[in-house]
C-alpha atoms as a PDB file:
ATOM      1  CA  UNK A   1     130.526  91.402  79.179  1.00  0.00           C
ATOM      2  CA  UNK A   2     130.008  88.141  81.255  1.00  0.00           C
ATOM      3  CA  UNK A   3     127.352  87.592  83.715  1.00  0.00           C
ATOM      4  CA  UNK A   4     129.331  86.923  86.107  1.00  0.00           C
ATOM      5  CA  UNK A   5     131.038  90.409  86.264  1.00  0.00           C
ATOM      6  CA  UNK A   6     128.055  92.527  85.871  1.00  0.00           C
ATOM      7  CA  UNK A   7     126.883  90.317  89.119  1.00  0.00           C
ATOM      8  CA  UNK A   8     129.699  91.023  90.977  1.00  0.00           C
ATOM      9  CA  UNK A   9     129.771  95.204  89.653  1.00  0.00           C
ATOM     10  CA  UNK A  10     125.677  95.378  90.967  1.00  0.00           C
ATOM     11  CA  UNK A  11     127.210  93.625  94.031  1.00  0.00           C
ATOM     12  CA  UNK A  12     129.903  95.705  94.965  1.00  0.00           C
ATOM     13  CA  UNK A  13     127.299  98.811  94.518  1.00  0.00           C
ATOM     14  CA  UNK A  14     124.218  97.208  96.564  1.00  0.00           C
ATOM     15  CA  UNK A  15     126.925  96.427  99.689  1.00  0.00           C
ATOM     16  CA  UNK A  16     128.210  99.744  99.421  1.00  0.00           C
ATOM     17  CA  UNK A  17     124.167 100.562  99.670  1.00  0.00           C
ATOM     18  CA  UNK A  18     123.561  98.666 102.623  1.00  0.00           C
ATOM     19  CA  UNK A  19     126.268 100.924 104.884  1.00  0.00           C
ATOM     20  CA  UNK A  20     123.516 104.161 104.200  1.00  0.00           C
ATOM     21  CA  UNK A  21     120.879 101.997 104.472  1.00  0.00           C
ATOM     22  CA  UNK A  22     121.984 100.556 107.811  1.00  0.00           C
ATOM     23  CA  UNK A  23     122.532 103.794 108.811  1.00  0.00           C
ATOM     24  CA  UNK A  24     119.340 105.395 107.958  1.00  0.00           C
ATOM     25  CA  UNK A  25     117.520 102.365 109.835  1.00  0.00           C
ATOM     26  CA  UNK A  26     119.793 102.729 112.855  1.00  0.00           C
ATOM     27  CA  UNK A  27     118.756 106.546 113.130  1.00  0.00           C
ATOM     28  CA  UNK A  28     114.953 105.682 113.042  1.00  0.00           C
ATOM     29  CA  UNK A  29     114.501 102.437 115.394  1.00  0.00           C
ATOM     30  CA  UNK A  30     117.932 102.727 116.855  1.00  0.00           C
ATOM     31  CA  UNK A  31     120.981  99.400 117.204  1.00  0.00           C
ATOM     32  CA  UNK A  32     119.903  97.930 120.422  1.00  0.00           C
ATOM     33  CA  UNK A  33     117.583  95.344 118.860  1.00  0.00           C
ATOM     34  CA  UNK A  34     120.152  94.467 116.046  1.00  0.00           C
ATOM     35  CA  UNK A  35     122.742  93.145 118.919  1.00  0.00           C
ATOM     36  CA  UNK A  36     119.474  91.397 120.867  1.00  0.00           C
ATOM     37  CA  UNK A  37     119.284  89.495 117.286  1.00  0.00           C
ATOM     38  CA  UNK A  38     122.422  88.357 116.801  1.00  0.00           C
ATOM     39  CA  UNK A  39     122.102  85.061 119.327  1.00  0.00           C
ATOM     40  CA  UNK A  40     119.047  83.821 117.896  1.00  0.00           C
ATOM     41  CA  UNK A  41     119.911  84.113 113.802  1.00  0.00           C
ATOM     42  CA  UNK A  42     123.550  82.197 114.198  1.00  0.00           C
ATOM     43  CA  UNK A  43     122.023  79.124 113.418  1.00  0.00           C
ATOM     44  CA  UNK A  44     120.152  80.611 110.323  1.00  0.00           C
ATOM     45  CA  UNK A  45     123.743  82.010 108.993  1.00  0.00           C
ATOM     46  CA  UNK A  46     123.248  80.101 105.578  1.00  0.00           C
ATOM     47  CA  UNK A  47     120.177  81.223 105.002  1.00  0.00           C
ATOM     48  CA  UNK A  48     120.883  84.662 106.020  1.00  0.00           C
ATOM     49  CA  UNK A  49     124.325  84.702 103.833  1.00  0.00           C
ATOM     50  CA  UNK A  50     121.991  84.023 101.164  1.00  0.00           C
ATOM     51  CA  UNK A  51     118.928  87.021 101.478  1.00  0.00           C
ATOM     52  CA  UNK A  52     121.840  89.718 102.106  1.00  0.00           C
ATOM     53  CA  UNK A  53     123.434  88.560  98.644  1.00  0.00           C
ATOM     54  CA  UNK A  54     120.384  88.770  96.944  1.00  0.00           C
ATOM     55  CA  UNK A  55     119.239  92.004  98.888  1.00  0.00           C
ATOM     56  CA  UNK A  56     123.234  93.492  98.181  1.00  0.00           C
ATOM     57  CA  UNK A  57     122.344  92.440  94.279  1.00  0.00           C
ATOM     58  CA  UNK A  58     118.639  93.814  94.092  1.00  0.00           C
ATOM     59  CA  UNK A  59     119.833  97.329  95.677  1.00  0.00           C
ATOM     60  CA  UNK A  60     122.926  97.274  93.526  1.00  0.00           C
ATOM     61  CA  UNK A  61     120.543  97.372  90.865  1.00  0.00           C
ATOM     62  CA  UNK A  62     118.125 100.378  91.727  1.00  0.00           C
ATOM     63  CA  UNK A  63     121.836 102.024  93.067  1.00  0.00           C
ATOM     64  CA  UNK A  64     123.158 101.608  89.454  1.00  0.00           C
ATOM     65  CA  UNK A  65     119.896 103.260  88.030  1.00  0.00           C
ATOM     66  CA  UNK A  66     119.627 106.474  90.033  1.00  0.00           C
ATOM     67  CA  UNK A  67     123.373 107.187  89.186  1.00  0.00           C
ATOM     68  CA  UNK A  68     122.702 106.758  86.057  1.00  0.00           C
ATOM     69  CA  UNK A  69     120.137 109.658  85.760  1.00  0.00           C
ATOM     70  CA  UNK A  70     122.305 111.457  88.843  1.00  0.00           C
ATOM     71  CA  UNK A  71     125.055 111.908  86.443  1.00  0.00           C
ATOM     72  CA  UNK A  72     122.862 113.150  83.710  1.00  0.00           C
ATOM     73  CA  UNK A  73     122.704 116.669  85.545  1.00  0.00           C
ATOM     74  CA  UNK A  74     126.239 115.760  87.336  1.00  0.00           C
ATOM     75  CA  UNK A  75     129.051 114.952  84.829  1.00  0.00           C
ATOM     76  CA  UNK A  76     132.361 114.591  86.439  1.00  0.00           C
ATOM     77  CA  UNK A  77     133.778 114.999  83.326  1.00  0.00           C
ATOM     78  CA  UNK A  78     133.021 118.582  82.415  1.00  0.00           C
ATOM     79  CA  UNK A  79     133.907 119.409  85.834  1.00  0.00           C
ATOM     80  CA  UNK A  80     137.717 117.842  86.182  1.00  0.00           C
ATOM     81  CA  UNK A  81     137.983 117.212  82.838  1.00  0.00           C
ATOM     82  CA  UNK A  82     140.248 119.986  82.373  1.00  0.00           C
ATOM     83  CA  UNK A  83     142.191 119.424  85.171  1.00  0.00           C
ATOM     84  CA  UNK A  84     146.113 119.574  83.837  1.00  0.00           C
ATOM     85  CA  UNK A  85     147.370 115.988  85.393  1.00  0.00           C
ATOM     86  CA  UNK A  86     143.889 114.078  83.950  1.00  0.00           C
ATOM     87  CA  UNK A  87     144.770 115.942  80.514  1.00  0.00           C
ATOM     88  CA  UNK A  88     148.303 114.659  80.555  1.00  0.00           C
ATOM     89  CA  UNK A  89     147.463 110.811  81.990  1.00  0.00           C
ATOM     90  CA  UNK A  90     144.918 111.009  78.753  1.00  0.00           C
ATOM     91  CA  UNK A  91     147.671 112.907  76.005  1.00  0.00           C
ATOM     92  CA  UNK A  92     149.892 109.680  77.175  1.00  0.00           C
ATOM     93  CA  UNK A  93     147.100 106.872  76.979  1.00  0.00           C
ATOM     94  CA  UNK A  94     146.462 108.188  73.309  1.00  0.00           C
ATOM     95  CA  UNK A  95     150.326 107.277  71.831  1.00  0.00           C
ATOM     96  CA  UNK A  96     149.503 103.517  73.078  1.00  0.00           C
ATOM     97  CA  UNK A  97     147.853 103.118  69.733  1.00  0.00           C
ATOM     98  CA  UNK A  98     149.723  99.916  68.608  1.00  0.00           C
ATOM     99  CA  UNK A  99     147.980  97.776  71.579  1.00  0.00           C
ATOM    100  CA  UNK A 100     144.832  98.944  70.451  1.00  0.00           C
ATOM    101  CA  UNK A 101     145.374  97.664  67.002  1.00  0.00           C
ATOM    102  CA  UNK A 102     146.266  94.664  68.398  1.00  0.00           C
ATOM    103  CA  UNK A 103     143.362  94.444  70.408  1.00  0.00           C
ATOM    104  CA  UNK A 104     141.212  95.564  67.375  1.00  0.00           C
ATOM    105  CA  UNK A 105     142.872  92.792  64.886  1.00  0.00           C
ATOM    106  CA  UNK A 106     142.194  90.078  67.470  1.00  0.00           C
ATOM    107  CA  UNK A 107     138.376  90.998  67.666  1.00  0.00           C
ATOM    108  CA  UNK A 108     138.727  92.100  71.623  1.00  0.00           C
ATOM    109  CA  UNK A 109     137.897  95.655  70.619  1.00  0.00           C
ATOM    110  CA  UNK A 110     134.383  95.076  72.571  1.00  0.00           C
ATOM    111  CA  UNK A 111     135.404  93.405  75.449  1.00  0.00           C
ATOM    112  CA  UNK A 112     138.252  95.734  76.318  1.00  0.00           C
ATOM    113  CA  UNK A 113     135.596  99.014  75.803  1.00  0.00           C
ATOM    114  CA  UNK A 114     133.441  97.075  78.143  1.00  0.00           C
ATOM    115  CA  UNK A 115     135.909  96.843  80.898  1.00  0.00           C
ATOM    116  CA  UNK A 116     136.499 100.781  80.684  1.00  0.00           C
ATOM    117  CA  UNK A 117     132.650 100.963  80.856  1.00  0.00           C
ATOM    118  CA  UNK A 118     132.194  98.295  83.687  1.00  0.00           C
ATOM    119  CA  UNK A 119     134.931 100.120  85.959  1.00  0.00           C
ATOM    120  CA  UNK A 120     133.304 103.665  85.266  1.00  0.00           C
ATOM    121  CA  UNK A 121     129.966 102.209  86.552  1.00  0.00           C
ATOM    122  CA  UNK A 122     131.240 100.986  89.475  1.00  0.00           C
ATOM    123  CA  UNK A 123     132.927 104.315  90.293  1.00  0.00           C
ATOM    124  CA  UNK A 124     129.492 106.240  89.254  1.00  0.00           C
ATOM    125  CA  UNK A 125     127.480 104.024  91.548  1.00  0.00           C
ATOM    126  CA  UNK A 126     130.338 104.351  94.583  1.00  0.00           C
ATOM    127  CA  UNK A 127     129.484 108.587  94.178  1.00  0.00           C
ATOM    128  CA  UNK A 128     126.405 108.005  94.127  1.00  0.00           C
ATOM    129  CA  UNK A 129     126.857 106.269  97.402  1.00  0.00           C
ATOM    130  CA  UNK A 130     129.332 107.974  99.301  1.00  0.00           C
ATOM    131  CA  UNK A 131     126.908 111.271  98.772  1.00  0.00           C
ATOM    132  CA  UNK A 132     124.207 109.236 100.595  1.00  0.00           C
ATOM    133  CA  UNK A 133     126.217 107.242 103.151  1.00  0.00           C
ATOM    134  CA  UNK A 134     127.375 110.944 103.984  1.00  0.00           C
ATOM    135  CA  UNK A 135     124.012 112.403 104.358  1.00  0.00           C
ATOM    136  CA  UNK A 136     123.037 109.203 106.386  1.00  0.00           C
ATOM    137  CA  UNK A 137     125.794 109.481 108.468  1.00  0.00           C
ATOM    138  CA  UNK A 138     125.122 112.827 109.599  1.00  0.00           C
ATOM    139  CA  UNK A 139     121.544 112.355 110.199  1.00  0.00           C
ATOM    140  CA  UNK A 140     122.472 108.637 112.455  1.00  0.00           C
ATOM    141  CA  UNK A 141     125.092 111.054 114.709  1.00  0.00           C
ATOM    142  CA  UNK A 142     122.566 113.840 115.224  1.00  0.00           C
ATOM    143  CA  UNK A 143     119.762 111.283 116.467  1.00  0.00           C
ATOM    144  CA  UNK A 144     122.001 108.862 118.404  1.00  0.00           C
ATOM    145  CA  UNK A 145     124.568 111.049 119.443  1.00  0.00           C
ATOM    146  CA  UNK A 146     123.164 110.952 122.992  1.00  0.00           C
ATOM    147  CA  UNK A 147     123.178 107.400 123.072  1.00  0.00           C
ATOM    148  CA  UNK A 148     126.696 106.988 121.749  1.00  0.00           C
ATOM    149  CA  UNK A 149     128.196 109.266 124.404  1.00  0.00           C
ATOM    150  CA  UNK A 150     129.068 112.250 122.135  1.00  0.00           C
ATOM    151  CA  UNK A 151     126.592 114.773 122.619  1.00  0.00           C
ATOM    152  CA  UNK A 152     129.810 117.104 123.888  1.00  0.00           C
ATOM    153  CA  UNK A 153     131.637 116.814 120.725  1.00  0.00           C
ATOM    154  CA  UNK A 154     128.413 116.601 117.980  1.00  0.00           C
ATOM    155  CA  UNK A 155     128.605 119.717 116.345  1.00  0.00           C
ATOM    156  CA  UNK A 156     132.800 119.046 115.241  1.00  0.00           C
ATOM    157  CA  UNK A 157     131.527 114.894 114.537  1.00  0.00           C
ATOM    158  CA  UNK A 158     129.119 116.465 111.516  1.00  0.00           C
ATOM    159  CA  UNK A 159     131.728 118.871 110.421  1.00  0.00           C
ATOM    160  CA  UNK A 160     134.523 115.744 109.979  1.00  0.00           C
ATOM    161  CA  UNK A 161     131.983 113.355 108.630  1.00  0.00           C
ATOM    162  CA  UNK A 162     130.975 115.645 106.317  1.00  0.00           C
ATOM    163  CA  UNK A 163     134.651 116.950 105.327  1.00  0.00           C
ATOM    164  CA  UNK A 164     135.712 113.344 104.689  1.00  0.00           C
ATOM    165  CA  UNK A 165     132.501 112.562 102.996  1.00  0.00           C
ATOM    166  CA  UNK A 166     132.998 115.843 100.503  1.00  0.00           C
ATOM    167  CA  UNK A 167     137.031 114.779 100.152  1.00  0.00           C
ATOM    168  CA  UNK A 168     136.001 111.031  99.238  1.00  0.00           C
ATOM    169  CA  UNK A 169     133.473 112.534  96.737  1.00  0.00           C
ATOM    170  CA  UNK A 170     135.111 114.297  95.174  1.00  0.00           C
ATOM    171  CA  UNK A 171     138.566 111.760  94.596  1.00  0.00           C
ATOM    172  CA  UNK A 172     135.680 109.102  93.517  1.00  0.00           C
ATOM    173  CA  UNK A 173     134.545 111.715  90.771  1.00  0.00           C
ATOM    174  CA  UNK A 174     138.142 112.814  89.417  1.00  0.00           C
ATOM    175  CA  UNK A 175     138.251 109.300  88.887  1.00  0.00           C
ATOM    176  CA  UNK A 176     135.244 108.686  87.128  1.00  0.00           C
ATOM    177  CA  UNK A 177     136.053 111.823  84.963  1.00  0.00           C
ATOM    178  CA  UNK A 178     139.458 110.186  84.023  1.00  0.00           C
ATOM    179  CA  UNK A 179     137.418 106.574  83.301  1.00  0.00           C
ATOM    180  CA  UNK A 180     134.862 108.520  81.137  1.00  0.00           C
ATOM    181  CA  UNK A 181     137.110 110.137  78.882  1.00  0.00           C
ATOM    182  CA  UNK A 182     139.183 107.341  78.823  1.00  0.00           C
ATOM    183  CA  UNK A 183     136.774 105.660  77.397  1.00  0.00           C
ATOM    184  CA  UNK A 184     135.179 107.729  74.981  1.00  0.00           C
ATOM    185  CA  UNK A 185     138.710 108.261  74.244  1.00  0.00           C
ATOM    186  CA  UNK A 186     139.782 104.567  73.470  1.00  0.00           C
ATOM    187  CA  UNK A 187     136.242 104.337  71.487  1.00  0.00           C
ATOM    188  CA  UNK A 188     137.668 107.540  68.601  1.00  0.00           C
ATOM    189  CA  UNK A 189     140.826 105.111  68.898  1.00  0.00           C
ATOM    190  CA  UNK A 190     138.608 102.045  67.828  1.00  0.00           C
ATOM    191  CA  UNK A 191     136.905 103.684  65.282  1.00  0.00           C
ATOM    192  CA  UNK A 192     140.083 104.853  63.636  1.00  0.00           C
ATOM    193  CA  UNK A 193     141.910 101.263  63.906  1.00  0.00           C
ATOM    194  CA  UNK A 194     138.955  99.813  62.739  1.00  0.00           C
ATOM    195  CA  UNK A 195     139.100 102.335  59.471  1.00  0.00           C
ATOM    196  CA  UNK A 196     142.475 101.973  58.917  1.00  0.00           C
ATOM    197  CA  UNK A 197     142.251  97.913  58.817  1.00  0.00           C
ATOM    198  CA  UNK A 198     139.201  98.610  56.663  1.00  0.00           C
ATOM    199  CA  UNK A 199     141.205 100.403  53.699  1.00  0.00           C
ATOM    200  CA  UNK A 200     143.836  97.960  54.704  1.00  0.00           C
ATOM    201  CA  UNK A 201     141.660  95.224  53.095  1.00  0.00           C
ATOM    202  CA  UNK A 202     140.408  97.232  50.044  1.00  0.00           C
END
Protein backbone atom coordinates (compact mmCIF):
# COMPACT_ATOMS: atom_id res chain seq x y z
CA UNK A 1 0.00 0.00 0.00
CA UNK A 2 1.50 3.48 -0.92
CA UNK A 3 2.27 6.16 1.45
CA UNK A 4 0.44 8.32 0.03
CA UNK A 5 -2.94 6.51 0.62
CA UNK A 6 -2.41 5.43 4.10
CA UNK A 7 -1.77 9.46 4.54
CA UNK A 8 -4.76 10.39 3.09
CA UNK A 9 -6.96 7.13 5.05
CA UNK A 10 -5.28 8.62 8.72
CA UNK A 11 -6.45 11.96 7.21
CA UNK A 12 -9.84 11.42 6.40
CA UNK A 13 -10.16 9.75 10.11
CA UNK A 14 -8.25 12.65 12.15
CA UNK A 15 -10.77 15.42 10.25
CA UNK A 16 -13.60 13.38 10.99
CA UNK A 17 -11.89 13.62 14.74
CA UNK A 18 -11.65 17.18 14.84
CA UNK A 19 -15.79 17.68 14.42
CA UNK A 20 -16.00 15.76 18.27
CA UNK A 21 -13.15 17.37 19.25
CA UNK A 22 -14.39 20.84 18.31
CA UNK A 23 -17.33 20.00 19.88
CA UNK A 24 -16.12 18.81 23.14
CA UNK A 25 -13.92 22.15 23.34
CA UNK A 26 -16.90 24.30 22.39
CA UNK A 27 -18.95 22.73 25.40
CA UNK A 28 -16.10 23.50 27.95
CA UNK A 29 -14.78 27.20 27.05
CA UNK A 30 -17.67 27.93 24.78
CA UNK A 31 -17.41 29.58 20.57
CA UNK A 32 -17.30 33.19 21.34
CA UNK A 33 -13.50 33.41 21.42
CA UNK A 34 -13.12 31.16 18.25
CA UNK A 35 -15.10 34.01 16.08
CA UNK A 36 -12.93 36.92 18.17
CA UNK A 37 -9.89 34.83 16.47
CA UNK A 38 -10.75 34.64 13.21
CA UNK A 39 -9.55 38.51 12.21
CA UNK A 40 -6.27 38.24 13.66
CA UNK A 41 -5.07 34.49 12.21
CA UNK A 42 -6.12 35.40 8.32
CA UNK A 43 -2.82 36.45 7.67
CA UNK A 44 -1.27 33.25 9.30
CA UNK A 45 -3.68 31.01 6.90
CA UNK A 46 -0.54 29.11 5.48
CA UNK A 47 0.79 28.39 8.44
CA UNK A 48 -2.38 27.45 10.00
CA UNK A 49 -3.40 25.17 6.77
CA UNK A 50 -0.34 23.49 7.67
CA UNK A 51 -0.68 22.58 11.86
CA UNK A 52 -4.47 21.44 11.16
CA UNK A 53 -3.02 18.88 8.46
CA UNK A 54 -0.58 17.65 10.65
CA UNK A 55 -2.96 17.81 13.79
CA UNK A 56 -5.96 16.02 11.25
CA UNK A 57 -2.92 13.31 10.51
CA UNK A 58 -1.57 12.86 14.20
CA UNK A 59 -5.34 12.31 15.54
CA UNK A 60 -6.12 10.16 12.55
CA UNK A 61 -3.55 8.09 13.92
CA UNK A 62 -4.52 7.58 17.72
CA UNK A 63 -8.41 7.49 15.95
CA UNK A 64 -7.23 4.46 13.85
CA UNK A 65 -5.75 2.76 17.07
CA UNK A 66 -8.66 2.89 19.51
CA UNK A 67 -10.93 1.39 16.71
CA UNK A 68 -8.79 -1.00 16.31
CA UNK A 69 -9.07 -2.44 19.91
CA UNK A 70 -12.97 -0.94 19.85
CA UNK A 71 -13.77 -3.53 17.36
CA UNK A 72 -12.03 -6.25 19.19
CA UNK A 73 -15.13 -6.44 21.68
CA UNK A 74 -17.43 -4.83 18.74
CA UNK A 75 -17.38 -6.88 15.47
CA UNK A 76 -19.83 -5.68 12.97
CA UNK A 77 -19.48 -8.71 11.37
CA UNK A 78 -20.99 -11.22 13.76
CA UNK A 79 -23.65 -8.80 14.27
CA UNK A 80 -25.00 -8.13 10.42
CA UNK A 81 -23.19 -10.71 9.11
CA UNK A 82 -26.14 -12.75 8.72
CA UNK A 83 -28.20 -10.29 7.48
CA UNK A 84 -29.98 -11.94 4.11
CA UNK A 85 -29.07 -8.93 1.47
CA UNK A 86 -25.09 -8.82 2.88
CA UNK A 87 -25.24 -12.80 2.44
CA UNK A 88 -26.48 -12.51 -1.10
CA UNK A 89 -24.11 -9.24 -2.23
CA UNK A 90 -21.24 -11.84 -0.80
CA UNK A 91 -22.83 -15.45 -2.57
CA UNK A 92 -22.54 -13.06 -5.88
CA UNK A 93 -18.95 -11.51 -5.24
CA UNK A 94 -17.74 -15.24 -4.81
CA UNK A 95 -18.71 -16.48 -8.75
CA UNK A 96 -16.32 -13.42 -9.89
CA UNK A 97 -13.53 -15.90 -9.53
CA UNK A 98 -11.98 -15.45 -13.06
CA UNK A 99 -10.92 -11.64 -12.18
CA UNK A 100 -9.32 -12.85 -9.26
CA UNK A 101 -7.19 -15.22 -11.17
CA UNK A 102 -6.37 -12.61 -13.23
CA UNK A 103 -5.46 -10.45 -10.58
CA UNK A 104 -3.53 -13.38 -8.91
CA UNK A 105 -1.50 -14.30 -12.33
CA UNK A 106 -0.51 -10.64 -12.71
CA UNK A 107 1.03 -10.52 -9.09
CA UNK A 108 -1.75 -7.72 -7.88
CA UNK A 109 -3.15 -10.29 -5.47
CA UNK A 110 -1.62 -7.94 -2.54
CA UNK A 111 -2.45 -4.74 -3.64
CA UNK A 112 -6.07 -5.48 -4.44
CA UNK A 113 -6.45 -7.29 -0.61
CA UNK A 114 -4.99 -4.07 0.57
CA UNK A 115 -7.56 -1.86 -0.93
CA UNK A 116 -10.42 -4.10 0.73
CA UNK A 117 -8.36 -3.62 3.96
CA UNK A 118 -7.65 0.20 3.48
CA UNK A 119 -11.52 0.92 2.80
CA UNK A 120 -12.59 -1.28 5.91
CA UNK A 121 -10.27 0.92 8.07
CA UNK A 122 -11.57 3.90 7.03
CA UNK A 123 -15.14 2.74 7.70
CA UNK A 124 -13.92 1.26 11.29
CA UNK A 125 -12.34 4.56 12.19
CA UNK A 126 -15.65 6.68 10.75
CA UNK A 127 -17.77 4.29 13.69
CA UNK A 128 -15.55 4.88 15.83
CA UNK A 129 -16.19 8.51 15.23
CA UNK A 130 -19.66 9.00 14.62
CA UNK A 131 -20.17 7.15 18.27
CA UNK A 132 -18.09 10.04 19.72
CA UNK A 133 -19.14 13.01 17.57
CA UNK A 134 -22.66 11.73 18.87
CA UNK A 135 -21.83 11.68 22.46
CA UNK A 136 -20.08 15.14 21.93
CA UNK A 137 -22.85 16.48 20.33
CA UNK A 138 -25.20 15.83 22.98
CA UNK A 139 -23.07 16.98 25.72
CA UNK A 140 -22.20 20.68 23.42
CA UNK A 141 -26.39 21.11 23.16
CA UNK A 142 -26.99 20.42 26.84
CA UNK A 143 -24.23 23.08 27.96
CA UNK A 144 -24.84 25.72 25.25
CA UNK A 145 -28.28 25.22 24.63
CA UNK A 146 -29.05 28.46 26.50
CA UNK A 147 -26.74 30.32 24.54
CA UNK A 148 -27.91 29.01 21.19
CA UNK A 149 -31.54 29.97 21.84
CA UNK A 150 -32.97 26.43 22.29
CA UNK A 151 -33.41 25.84 25.78
CA UNK A 152 -37.44 25.40 24.77
CA UNK A 153 -36.84 22.64 22.44
CA UNK A 154 -33.53 20.75 24.29
CA UNK A 155 -34.95 17.75 25.50
CA UNK A 156 -36.45 16.69 21.51
CA UNK A 157 -32.62 18.32 20.08
CA UNK A 158 -30.85 15.20 22.21
CA UNK A 159 -33.46 12.76 21.20
CA UNK A 160 -32.82 13.66 17.13
CA UNK A 161 -29.12 13.99 17.55
CA UNK A 162 -28.97 10.96 19.11
CA UNK A 163 -31.53 9.05 16.66
CA UNK A 164 -29.47 10.21 13.67
CA UNK A 165 -26.28 9.50 15.43
CA UNK A 166 -27.58 5.66 16.29
CA UNK A 167 -29.08 5.45 12.39
CA UNK A 168 -25.56 6.67 10.94
CA UNK A 169 -23.91 4.05 13.24
CA UNK A 170 -25.31 1.64 12.55
CA UNK A 171 -25.39 2.05 8.25
CA UNK A 172 -21.43 2.78 8.85
CA UNK A 173 -21.22 -0.76 10.60
CA UNK A 174 -23.43 -2.87 8.02
CA UNK A 175 -20.91 -1.56 5.87
CA UNK A 176 -17.93 -2.43 7.55
CA UNK A 177 -19.47 -5.96 8.15
CA UNK A 178 -19.94 -6.31 4.30
CA UNK A 179 -16.02 -4.88 3.78
CA UNK A 180 -14.80 -7.44 6.43
CA UNK A 181 -16.14 -10.43 5.01
CA UNK A 182 -15.48 -9.30 1.79
CA UNK A 183 -12.28 -9.41 2.48
CA UNK A 184 -11.60 -12.34 4.36
CA UNK A 185 -13.68 -13.63 1.66
CA UNK A 186 -11.50 -12.55 -1.42
CA UNK A 187 -8.34 -13.74 0.85
CA UNK A 188 -9.96 -17.99 0.84
CA UNK A 189 -10.34 -16.85 -2.98
CA UNK A 190 -6.51 -15.98 -3.13
CA UNK A 191 -5.41 -18.80 -1.43
CA UNK A 192 -7.28 -21.15 -3.70
CA UNK A 193 -6.10 -19.30 -7.09
CA UNK A 194 -2.86 -19.25 -5.78
CA UNK A 195 -3.10 -23.33 -5.23
CA UNK A 196 -4.58 -24.00 -8.26
CA UNK A 197 -1.71 -22.01 -10.35
CA UNK A 198 0.62 -23.87 -8.00
CA UNK A 199 -0.36 -27.53 -9.28
CA UNK A 200 -0.75 -25.73 -12.51
CA UNK A 201 3.08 -25.49 -12.64
CA UNK A 202 3.91 -28.98 -11.21
Amino acid sequence: MSTTAVFIELLISGIQASIWVALLLFSITGYDWIVALIPPLEKWATLITAMAFASWYTLGIIVDRFASLLFIFFNPATFFGKIKFIESNLQRATKDTIRLEIIVKQGGALEYLEYFRSRGRVVRSTVFNLLLTTLAAVVFVVTRCNSLGCASSQGSLVLDIIGAGVLLIIISSIASAILELAYEQRVRQIEYSLEKTEKKSK
